[in-house]
PDB file of N, CA and C in Angstrom:
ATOM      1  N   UNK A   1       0.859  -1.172   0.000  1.00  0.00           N
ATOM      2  CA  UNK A   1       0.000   0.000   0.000  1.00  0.00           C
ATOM      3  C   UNK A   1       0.901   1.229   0.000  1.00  0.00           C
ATOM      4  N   UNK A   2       0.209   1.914  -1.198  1.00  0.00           N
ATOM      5  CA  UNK A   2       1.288   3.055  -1.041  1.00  0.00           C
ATOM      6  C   UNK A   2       0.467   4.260  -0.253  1.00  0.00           C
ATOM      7  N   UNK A   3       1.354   5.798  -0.094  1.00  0.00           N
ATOM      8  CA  UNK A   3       1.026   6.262   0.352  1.00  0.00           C
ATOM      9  C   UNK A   3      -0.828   7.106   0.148  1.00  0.00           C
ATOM     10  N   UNK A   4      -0.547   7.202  -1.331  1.00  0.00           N
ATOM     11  CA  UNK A   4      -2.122   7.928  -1.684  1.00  0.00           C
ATOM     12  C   UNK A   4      -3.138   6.881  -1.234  1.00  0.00           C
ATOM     13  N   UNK A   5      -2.831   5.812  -1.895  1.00  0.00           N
ATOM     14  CA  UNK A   5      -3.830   4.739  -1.352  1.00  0.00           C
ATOM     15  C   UNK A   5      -4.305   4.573   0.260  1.00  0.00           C
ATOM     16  N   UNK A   6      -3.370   4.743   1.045  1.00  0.00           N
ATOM     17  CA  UNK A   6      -3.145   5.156   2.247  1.00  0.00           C
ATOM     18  C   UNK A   6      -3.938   5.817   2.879  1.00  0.00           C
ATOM     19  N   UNK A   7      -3.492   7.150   2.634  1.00  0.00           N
ATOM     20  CA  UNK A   7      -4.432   8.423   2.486  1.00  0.00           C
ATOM     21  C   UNK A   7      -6.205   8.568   2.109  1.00  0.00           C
ATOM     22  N   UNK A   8      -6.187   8.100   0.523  1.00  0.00           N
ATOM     23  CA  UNK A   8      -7.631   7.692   0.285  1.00  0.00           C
ATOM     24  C   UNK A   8      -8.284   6.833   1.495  1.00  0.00           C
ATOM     25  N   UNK A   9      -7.866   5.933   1.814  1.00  0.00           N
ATOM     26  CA  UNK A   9      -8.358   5.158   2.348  1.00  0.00           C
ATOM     27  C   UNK A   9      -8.823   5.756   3.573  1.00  0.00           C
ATOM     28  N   UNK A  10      -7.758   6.557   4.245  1.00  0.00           N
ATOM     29  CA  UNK A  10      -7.856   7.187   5.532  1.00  0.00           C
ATOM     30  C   UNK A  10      -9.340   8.186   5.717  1.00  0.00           C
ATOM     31  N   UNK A  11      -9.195   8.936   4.162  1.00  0.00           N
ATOM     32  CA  UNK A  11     -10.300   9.989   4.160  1.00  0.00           C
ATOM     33  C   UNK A  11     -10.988   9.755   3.317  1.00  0.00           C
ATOM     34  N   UNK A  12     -11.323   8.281   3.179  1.00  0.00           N
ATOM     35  CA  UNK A  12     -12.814   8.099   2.522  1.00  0.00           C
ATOM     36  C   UNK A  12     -14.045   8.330   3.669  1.00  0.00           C
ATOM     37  N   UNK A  13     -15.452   8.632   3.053  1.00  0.00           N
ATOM     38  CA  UNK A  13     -16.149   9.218   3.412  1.00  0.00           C
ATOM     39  C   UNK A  13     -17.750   8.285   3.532  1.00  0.00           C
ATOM     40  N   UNK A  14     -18.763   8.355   4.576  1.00  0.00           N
ATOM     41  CA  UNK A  14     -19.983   7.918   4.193  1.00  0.00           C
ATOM     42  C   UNK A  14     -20.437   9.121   3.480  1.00  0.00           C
ATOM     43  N   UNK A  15     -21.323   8.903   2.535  1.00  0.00           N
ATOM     44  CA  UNK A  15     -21.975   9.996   1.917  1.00  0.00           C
ATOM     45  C   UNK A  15     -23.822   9.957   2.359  1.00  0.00           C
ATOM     46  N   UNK A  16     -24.330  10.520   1.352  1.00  0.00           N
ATOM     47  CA  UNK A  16     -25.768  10.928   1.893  1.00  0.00           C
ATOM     48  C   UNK A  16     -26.388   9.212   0.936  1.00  0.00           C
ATOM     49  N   UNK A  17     -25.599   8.485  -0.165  1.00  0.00           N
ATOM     50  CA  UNK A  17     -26.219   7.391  -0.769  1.00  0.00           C
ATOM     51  C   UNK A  17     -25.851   6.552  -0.057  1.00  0.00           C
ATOM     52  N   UNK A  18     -24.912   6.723   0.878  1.00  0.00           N
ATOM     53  CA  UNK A  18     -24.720   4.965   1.825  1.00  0.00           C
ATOM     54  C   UNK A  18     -25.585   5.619   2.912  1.00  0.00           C
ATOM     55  N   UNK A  19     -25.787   6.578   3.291  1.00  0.00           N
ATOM     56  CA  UNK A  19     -27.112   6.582   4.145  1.00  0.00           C
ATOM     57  C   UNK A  19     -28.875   6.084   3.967  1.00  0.00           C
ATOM     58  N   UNK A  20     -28.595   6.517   2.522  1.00  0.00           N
ATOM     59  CA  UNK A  20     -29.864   6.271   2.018  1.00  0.00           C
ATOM     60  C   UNK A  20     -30.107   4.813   1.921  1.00  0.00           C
ATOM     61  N   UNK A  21     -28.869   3.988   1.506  1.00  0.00           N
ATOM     62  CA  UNK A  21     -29.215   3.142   1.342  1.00  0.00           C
ATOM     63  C   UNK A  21     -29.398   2.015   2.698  1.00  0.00           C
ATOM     64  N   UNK A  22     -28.872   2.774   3.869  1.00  0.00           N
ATOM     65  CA  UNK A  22     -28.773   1.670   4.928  1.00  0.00           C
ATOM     66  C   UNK A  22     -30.047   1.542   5.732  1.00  0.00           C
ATOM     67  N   UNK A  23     -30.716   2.578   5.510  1.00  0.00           N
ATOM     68  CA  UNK A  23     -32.104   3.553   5.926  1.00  0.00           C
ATOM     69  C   UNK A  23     -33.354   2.813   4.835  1.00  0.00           C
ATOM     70  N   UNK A  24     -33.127   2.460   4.266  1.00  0.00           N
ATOM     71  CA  UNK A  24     -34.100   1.840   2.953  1.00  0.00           C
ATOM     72  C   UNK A  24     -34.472   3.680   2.516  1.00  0.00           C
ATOM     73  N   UNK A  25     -34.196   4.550   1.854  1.00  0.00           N
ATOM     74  CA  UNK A  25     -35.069   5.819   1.811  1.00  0.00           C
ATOM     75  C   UNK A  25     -34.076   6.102   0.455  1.00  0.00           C
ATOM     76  N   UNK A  26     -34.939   7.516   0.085  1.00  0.00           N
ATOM     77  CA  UNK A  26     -34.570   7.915  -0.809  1.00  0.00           C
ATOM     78  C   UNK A  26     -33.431   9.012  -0.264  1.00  0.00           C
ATOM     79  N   UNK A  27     -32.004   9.341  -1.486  1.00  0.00           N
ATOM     80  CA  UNK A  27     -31.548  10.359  -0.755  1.00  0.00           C
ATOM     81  C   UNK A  27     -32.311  11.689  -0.582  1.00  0.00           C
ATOM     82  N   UNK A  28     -33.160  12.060  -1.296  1.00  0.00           N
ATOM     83  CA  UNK A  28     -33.859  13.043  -0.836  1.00  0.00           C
ATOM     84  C   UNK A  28     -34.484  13.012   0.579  1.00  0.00           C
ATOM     85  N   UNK A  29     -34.790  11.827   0.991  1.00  0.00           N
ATOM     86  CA  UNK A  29     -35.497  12.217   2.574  1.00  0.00           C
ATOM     87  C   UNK A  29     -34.475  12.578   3.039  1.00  0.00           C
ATOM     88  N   UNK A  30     -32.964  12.135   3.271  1.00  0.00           N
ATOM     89  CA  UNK A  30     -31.858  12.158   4.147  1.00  0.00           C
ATOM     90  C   UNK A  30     -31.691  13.370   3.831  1.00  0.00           C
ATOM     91  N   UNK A  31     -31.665  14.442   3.349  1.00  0.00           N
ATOM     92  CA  UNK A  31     -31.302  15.532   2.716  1.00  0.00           C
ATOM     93  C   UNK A  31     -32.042  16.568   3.448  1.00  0.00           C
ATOM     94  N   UNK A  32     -33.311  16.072   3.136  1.00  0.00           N
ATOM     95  CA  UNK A  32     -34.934  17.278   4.072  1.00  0.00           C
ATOM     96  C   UNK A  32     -34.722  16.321   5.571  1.00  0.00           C
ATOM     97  N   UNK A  33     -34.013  15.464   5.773  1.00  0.00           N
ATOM     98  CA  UNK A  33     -34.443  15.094   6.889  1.00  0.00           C
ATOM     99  C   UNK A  33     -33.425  15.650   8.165  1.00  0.00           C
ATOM    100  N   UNK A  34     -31.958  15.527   7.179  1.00  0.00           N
ATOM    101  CA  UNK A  34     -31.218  16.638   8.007  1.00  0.00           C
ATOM    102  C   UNK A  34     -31.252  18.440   7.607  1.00  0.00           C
ATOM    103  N   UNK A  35     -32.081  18.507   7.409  1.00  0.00           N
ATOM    104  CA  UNK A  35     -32.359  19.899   6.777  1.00  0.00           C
ATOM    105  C   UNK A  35     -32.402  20.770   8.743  1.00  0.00           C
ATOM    106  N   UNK A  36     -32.665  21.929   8.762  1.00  0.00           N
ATOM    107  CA  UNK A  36     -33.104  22.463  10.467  1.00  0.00           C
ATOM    108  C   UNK A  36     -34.668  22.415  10.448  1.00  0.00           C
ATOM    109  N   UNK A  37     -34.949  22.317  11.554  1.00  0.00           N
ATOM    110  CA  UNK A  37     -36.518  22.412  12.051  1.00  0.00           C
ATOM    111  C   UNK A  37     -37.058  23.574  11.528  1.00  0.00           C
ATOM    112  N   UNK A  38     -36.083  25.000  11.199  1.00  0.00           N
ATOM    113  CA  UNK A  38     -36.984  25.725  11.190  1.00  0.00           C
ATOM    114  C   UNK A  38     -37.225  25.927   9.182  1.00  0.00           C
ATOM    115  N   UNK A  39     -36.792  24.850   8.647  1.00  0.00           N
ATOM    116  CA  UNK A  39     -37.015  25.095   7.033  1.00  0.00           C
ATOM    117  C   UNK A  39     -38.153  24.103   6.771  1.00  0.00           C
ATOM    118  N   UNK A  40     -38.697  24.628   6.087  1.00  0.00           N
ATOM    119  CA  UNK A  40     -40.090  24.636   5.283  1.00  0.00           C
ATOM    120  C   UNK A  40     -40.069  23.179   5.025  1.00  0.00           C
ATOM    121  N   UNK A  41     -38.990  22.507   4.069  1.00  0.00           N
ATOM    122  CA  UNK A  41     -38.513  21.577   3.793  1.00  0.00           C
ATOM    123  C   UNK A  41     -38.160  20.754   4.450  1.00  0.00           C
ATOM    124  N   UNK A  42     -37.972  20.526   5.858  1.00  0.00           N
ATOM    125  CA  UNK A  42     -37.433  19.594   6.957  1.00  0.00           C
ATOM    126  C   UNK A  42     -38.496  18.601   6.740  1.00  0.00           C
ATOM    127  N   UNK A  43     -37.951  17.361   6.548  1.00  0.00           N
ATOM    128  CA  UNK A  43     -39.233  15.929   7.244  1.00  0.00           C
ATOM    129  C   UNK A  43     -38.577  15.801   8.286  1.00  0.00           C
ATOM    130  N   UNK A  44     -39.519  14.506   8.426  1.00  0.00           N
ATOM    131  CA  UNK A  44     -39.153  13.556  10.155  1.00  0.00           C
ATOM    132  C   UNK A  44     -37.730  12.335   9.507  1.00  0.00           C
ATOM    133  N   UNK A  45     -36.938  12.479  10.426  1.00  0.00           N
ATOM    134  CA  UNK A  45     -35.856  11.459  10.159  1.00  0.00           C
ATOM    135  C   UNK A  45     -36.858  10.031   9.163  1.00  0.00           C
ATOM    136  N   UNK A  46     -36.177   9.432   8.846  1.00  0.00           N
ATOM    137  CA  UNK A  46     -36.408   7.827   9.197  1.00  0.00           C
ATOM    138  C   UNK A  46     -36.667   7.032   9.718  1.00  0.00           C
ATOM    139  N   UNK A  47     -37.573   6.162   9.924  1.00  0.00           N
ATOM    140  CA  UNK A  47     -37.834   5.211  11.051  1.00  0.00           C
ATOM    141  C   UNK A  47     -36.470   4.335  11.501  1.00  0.00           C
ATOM    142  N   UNK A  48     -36.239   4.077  12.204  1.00  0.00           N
ATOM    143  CA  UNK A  48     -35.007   3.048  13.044  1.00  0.00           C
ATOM    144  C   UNK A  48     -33.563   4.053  12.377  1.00  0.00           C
ATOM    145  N   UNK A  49     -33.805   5.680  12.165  1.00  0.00           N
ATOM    146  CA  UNK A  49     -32.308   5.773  11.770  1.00  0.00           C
ATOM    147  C   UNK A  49     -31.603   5.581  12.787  1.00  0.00           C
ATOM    148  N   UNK A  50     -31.527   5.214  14.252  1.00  0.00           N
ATOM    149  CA  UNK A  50     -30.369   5.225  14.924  1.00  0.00           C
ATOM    150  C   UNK A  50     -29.725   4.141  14.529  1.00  0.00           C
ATOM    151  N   UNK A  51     -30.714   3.121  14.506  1.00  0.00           N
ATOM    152  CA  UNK A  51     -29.969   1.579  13.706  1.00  0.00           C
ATOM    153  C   UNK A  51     -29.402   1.510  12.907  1.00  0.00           C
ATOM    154  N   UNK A  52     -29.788   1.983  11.673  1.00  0.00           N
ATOM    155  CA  UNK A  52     -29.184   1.984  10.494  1.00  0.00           C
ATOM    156  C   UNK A  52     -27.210   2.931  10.731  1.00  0.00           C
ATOM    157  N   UNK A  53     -27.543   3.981  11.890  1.00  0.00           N
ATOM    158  CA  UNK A  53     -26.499   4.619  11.417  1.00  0.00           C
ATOM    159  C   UNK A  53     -25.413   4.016  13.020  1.00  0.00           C
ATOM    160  N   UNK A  54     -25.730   3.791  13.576  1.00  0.00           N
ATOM    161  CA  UNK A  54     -25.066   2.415  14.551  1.00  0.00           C
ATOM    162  C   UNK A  54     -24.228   1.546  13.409  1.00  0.00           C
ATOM    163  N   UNK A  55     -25.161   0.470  12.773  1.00  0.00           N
ATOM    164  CA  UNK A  55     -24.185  -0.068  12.000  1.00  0.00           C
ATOM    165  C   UNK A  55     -23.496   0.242  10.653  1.00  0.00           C
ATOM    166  N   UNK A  56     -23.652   1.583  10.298  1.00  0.00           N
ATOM    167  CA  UNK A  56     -22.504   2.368   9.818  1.00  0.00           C
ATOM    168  C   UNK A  56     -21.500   2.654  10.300  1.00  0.00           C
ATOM    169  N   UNK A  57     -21.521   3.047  11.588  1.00  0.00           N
ATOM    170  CA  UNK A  57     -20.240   3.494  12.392  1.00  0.00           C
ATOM    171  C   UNK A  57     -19.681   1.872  12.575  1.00  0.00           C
ATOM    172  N   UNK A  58     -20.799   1.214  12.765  1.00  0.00           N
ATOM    173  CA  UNK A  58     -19.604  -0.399  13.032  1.00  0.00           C
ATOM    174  C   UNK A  58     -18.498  -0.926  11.965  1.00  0.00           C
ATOM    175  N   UNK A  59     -19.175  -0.899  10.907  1.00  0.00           N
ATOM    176  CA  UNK A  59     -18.820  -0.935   9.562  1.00  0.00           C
ATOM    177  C   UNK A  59     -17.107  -0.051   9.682  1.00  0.00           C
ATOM    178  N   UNK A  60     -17.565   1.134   9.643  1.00  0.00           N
ATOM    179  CA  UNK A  60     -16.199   2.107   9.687  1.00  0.00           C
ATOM    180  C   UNK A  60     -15.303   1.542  11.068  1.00  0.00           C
ATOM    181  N   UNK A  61     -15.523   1.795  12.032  1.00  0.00           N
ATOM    182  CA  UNK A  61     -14.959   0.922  12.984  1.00  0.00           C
ATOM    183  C   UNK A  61     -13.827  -0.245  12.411  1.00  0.00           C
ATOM    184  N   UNK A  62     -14.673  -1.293  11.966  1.00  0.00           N
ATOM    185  CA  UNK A  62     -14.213  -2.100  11.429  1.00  0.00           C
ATOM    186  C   UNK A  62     -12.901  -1.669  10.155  1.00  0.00           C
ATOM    187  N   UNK A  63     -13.242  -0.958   9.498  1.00  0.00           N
ATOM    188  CA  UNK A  63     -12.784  -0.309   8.068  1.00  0.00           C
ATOM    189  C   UNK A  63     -11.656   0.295   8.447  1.00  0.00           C
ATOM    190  N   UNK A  64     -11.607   0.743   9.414  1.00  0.00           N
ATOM    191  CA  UNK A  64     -10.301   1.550   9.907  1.00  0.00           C
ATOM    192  C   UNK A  64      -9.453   0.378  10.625  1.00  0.00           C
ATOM    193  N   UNK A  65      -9.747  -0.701  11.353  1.00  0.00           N
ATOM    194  CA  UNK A  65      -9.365  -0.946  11.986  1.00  0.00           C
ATOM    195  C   UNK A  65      -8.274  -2.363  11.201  1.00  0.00           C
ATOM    196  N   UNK A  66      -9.284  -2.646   9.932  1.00  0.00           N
ATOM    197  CA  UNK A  66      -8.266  -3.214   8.963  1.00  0.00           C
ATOM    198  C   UNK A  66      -7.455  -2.356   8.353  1.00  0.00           C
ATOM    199  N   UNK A  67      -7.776  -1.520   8.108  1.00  0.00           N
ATOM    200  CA  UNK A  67      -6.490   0.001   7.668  1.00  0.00           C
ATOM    201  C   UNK A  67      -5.445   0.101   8.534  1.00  0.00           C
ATOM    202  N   UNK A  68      -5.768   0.300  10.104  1.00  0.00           N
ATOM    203  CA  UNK A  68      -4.536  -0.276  10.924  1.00  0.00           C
ATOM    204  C   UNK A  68      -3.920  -1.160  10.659  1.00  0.00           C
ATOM    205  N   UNK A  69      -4.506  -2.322  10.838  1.00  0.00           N
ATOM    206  CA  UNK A  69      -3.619  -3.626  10.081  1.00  0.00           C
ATOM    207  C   UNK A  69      -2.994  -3.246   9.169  1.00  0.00           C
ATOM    208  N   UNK A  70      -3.296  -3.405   8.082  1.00  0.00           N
ATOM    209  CA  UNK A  70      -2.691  -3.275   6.522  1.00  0.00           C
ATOM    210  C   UNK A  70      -1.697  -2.383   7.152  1.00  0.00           C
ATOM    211  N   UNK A  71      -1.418  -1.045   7.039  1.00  0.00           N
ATOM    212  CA  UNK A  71      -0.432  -0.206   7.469  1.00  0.00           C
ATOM    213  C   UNK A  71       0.499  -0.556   7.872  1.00  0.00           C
ATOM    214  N   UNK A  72       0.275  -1.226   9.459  1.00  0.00           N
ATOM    215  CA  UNK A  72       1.269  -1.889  10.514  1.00  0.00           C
ATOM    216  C   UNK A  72       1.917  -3.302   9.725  1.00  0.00           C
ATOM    217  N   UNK A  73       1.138  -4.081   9.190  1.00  0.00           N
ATOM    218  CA  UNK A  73       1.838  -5.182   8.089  1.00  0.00           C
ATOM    219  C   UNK A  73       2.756  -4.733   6.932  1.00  0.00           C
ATOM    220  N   UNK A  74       2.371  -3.863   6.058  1.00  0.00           N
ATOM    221  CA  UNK A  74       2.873  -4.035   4.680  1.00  0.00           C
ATOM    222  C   UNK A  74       4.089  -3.008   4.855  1.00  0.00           C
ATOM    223  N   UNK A  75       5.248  -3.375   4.078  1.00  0.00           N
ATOM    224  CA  UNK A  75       6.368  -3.457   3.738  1.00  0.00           C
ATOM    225  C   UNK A  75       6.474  -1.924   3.030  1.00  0.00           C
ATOM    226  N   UNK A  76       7.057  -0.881   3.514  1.00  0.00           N
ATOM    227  CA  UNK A  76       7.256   0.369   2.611  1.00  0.00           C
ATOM    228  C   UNK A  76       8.548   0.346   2.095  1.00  0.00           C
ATOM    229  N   UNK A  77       8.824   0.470   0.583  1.00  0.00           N
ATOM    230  CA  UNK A  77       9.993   0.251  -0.045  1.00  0.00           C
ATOM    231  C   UNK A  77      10.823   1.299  -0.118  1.00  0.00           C
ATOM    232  N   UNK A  78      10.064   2.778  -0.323  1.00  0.00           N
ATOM    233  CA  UNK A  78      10.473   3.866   0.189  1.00  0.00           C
ATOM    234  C   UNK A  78      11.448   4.141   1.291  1.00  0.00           C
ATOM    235  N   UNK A  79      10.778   3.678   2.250  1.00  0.00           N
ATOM    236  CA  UNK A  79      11.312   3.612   3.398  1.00  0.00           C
ATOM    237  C   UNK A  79      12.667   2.621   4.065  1.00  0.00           C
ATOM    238  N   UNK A  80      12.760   1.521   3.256  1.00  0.00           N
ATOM    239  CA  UNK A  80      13.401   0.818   2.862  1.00  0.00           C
ATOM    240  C   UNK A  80      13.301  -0.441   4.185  1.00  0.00           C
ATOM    241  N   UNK A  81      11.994  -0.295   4.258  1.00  0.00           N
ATOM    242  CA  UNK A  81      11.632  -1.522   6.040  1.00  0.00           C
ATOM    243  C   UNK A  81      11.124  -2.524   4.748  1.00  0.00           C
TER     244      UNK A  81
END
């Protein structure tokens, strides 16, 4: 693993479509749903979003935590380890 890859990896991102999709919803609800209370446009969250976004964070959890690995394993040639 080189360094950009590295990097990417580090600051990849959930977006508003892996929300949508963990939520069963369209991205438009996620959009009006984090909108503020006081816009016209605000809905009501999602039903069970704490669930859905619980096992997002597990997911990442996880995602990083093989990124640790990988890192701490693989061989930098650069570096000459």
């Amino acid at each position: 693993m080189d360094f950009r890859e590295a990097t990417d990896n580090l600051c990849s991102k959930i977006n508003h479509q892996d929300l949508a999709k963990a939520m069963g919803v369209s991205v438009q609800t996620v959009r009006q749903a984090r909108l503020s209370n006081e816009n016209d446009a605000q809905r009501t969250p999602p039903a069970e979003w704490r669930g859905a976004l619980i096992r997002l964070a597990e997911e990442r959890v996880f995602y990083y935590r093989r990124l640790i690995d990988q890192l701490r394993t693989v061989k930098d040639p650069e570096a000459g380890i």
